[in-house]
N, C-alpha and C. Protein backbone atom coordinates (compact mmCIF):
# COMPACT_ATOMS: atom_id res chain seq x y z
N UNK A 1 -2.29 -17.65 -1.20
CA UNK A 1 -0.99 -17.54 -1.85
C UNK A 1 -0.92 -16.24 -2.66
N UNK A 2 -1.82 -15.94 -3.27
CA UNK A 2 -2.09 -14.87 -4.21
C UNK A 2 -1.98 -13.71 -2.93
N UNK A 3 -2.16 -12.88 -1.77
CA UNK A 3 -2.06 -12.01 -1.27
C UNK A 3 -0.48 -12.11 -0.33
N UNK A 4 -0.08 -13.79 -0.21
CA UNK A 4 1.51 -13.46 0.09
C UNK A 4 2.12 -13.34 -1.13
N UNK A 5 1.55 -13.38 -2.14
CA UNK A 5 3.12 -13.08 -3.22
C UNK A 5 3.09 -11.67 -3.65
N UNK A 6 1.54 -11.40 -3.36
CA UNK A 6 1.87 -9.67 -3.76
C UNK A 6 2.46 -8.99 -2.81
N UNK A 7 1.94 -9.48 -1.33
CA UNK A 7 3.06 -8.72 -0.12
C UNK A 7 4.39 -8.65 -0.42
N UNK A 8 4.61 -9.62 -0.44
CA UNK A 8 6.22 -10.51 -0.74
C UNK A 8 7.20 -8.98 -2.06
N UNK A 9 6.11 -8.99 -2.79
CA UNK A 9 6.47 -8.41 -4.40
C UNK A 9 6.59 -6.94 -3.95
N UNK A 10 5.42 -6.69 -3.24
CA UNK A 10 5.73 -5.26 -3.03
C UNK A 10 6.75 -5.03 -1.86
N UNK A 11 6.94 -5.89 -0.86
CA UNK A 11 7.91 -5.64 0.72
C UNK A 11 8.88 -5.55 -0.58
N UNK A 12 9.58 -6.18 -2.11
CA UNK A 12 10.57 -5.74 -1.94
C UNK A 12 11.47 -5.20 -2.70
N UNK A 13 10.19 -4.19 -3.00
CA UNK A 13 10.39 -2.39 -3.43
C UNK A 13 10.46 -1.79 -2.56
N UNK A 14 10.57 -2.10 -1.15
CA UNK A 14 10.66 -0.89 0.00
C UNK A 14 12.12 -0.72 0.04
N UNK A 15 12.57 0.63 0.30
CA UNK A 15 14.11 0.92 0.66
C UNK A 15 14.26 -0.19 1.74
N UNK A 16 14.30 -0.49 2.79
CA UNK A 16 14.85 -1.02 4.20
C UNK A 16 14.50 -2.87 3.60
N UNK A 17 13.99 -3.34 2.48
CA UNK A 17 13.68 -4.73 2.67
C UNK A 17 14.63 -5.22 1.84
N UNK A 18 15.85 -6.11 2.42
CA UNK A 18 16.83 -6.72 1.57
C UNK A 18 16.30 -8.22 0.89
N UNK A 19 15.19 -8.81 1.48
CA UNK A 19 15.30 -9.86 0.62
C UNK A 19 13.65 -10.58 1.48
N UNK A 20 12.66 -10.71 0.82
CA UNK A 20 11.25 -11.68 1.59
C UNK A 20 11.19 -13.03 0.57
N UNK A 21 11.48 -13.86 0.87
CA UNK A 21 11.40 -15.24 0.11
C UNK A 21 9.95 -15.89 0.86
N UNK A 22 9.27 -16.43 0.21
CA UNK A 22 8.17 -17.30 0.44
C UNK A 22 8.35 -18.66 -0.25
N UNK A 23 8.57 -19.37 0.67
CA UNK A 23 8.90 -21.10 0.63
C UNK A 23 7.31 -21.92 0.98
N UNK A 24 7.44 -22.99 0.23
CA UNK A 24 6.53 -23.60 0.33
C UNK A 24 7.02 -25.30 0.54
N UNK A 25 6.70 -25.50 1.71
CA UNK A 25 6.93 -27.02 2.03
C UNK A 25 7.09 -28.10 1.46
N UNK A 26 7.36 -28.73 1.22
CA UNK A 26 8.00 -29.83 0.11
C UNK A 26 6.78 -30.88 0.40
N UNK A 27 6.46 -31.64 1.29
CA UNK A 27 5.03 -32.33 1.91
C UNK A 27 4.06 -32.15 2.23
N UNK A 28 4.04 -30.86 2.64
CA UNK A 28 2.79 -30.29 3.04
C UNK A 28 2.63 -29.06 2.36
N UNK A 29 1.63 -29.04 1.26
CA UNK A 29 1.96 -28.12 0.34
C UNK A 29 1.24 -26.38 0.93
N UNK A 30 0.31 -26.87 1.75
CA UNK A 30 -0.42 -25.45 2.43
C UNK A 30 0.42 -25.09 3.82
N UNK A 31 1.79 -25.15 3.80
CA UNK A 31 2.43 -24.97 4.75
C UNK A 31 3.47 -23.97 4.36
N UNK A 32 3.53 -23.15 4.44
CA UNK A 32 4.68 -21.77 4.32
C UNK A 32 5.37 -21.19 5.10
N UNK A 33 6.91 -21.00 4.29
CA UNK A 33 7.77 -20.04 5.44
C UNK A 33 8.36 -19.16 4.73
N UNK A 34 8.01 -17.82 5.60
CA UNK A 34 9.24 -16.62 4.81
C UNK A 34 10.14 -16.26 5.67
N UNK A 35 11.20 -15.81 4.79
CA UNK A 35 12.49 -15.57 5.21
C UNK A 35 12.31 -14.08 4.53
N UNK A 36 12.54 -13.29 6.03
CA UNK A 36 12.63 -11.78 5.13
C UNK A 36 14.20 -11.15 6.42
N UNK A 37 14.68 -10.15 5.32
CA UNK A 37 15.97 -9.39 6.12
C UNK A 37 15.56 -8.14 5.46
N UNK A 38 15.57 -7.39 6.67
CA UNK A 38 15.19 -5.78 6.85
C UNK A 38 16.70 -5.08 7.06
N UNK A 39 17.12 -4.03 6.60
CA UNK A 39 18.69 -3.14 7.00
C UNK A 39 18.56 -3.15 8.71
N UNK A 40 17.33 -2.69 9.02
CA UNK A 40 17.22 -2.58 10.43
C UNK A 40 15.68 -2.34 10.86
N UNK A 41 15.43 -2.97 12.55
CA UNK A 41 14.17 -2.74 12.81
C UNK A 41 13.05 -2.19 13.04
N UNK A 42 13.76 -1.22 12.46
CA UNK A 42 12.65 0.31 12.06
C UNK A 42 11.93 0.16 10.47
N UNK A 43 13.26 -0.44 10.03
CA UNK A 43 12.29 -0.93 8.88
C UNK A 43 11.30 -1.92 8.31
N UNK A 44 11.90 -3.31 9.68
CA UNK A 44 10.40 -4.33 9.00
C UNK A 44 9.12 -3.58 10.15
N UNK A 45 9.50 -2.83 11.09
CA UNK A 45 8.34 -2.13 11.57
C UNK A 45 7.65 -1.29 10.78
N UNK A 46 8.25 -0.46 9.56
CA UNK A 46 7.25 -0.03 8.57
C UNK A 46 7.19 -0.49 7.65
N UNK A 47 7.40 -1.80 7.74
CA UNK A 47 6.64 -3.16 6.49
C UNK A 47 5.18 -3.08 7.37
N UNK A 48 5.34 -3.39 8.89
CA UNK A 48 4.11 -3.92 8.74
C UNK A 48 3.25 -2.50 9.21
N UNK A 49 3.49 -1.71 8.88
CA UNK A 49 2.65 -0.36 8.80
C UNK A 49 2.21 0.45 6.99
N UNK A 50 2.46 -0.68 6.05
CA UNK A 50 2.14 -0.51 4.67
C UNK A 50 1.13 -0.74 4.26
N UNK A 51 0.30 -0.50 2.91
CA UNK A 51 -1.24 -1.02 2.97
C UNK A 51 -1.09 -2.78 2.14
N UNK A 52 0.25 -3.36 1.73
CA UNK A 52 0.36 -4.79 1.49
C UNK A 52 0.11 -5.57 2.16
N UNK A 53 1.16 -5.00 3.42
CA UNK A 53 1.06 -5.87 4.89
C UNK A 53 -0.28 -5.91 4.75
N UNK A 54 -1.02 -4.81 5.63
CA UNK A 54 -2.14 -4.94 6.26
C UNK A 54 -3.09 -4.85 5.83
N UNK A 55 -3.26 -5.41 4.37
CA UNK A 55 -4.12 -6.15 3.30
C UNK A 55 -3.85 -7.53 3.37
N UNK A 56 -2.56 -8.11 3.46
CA UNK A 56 -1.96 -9.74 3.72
C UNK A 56 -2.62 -9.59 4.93
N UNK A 57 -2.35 -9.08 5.70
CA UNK A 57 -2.59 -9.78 7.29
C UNK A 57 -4.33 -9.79 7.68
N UNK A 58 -4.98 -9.27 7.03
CA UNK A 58 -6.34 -8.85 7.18
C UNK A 58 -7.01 -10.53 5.98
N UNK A 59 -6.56 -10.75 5.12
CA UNK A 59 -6.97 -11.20 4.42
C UNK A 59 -6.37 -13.00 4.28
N UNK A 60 -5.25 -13.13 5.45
CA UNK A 60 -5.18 -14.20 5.29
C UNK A 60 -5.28 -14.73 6.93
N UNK A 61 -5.69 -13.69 7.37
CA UNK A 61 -6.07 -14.44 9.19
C UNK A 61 -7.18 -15.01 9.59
N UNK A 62 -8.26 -16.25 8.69
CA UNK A 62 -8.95 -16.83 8.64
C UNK A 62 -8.68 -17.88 7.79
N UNK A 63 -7.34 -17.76 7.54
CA UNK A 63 -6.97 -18.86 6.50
C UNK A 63 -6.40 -19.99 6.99
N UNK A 64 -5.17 -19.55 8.46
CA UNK A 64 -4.63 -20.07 9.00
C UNK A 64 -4.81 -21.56 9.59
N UNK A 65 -4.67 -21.93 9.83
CA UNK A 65 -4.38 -23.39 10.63
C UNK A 65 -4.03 -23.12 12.14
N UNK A 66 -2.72 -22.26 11.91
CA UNK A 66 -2.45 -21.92 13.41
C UNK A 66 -1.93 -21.11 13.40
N UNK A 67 -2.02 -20.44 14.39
CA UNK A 67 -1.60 -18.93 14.24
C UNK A 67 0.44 -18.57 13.89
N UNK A 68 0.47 -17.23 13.66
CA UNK A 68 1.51 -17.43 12.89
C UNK A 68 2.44 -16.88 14.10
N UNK A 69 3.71 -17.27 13.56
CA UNK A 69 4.53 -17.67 14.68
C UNK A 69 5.79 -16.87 14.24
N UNK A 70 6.87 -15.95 14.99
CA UNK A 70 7.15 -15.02 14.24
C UNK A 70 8.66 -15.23 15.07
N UNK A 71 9.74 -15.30 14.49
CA UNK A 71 11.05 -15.56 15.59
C UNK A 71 12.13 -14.63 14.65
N UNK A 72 13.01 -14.36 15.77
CA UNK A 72 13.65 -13.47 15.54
C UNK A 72 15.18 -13.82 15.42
N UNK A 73 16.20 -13.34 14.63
CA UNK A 73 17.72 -14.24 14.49
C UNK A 73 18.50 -13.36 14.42
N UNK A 74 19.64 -13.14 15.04
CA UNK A 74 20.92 -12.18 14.79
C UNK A 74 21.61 -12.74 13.52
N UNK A 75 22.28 -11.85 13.00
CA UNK A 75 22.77 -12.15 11.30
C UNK A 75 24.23 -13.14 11.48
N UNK A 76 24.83 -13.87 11.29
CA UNK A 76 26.50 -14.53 11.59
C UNK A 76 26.46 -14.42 10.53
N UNK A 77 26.35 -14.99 8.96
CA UNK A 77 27.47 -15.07 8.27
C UNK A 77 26.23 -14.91 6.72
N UNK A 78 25.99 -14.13 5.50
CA UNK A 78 26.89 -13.54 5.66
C UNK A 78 27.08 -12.23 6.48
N UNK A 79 28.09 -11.61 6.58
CA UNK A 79 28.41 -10.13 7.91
C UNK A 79 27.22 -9.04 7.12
N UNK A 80 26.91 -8.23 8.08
CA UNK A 80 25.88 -6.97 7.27
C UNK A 80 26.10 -6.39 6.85
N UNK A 81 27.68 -6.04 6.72
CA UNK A 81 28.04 -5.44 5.56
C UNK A 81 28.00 -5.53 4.19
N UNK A 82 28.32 -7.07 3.86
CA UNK A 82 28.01 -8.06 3.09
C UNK A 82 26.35 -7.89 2.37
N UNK A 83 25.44 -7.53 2.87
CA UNK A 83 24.16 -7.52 2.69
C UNK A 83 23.73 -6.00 2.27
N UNK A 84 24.37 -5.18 2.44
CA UNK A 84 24.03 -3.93 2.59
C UNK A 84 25.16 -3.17 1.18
């Protein structure tokens, strides 16, 4: 938890990161989901080219349960203008 909240803290001081939330499961308390929105995908591509990322990702890929699972969503509502 301690190396996603500093990722989390630093993704969002980057220009391109509008928002990384880290949720934690209501029942299963070692179960986590983030919700992150990038301006565009050049920019969560140089999230994960930062030394946070790839201090998080180095340091919590023996932690896992199962590997992490990564999906992708077009924006509906609110519009990106709205966000930006």
């Amino acid at each position: 938890l301690k190396l996603t909240l500093e990722n989390a803290t630093a993704a969002r001081k980057e220009a391109g990161c509008l928002r990384f939330d880290v949720l934690r499961h209501e029942k299963e308390p070692d179960r986590f989901f983030f919700y992150e929105v990038y301006r565009t995908p050049d920019d969560h591509k140089a999230h994960q080219g930062t030394a946070h990322y790839l201090r998080w990702k180095e340091g919590v890929g023996d932690l896992l349960a199962e590997p992490r699972v990564g999906s992708r969503y077009l924006n509906v509502s609110p519009q990106d203008a709205e966000w930006m």
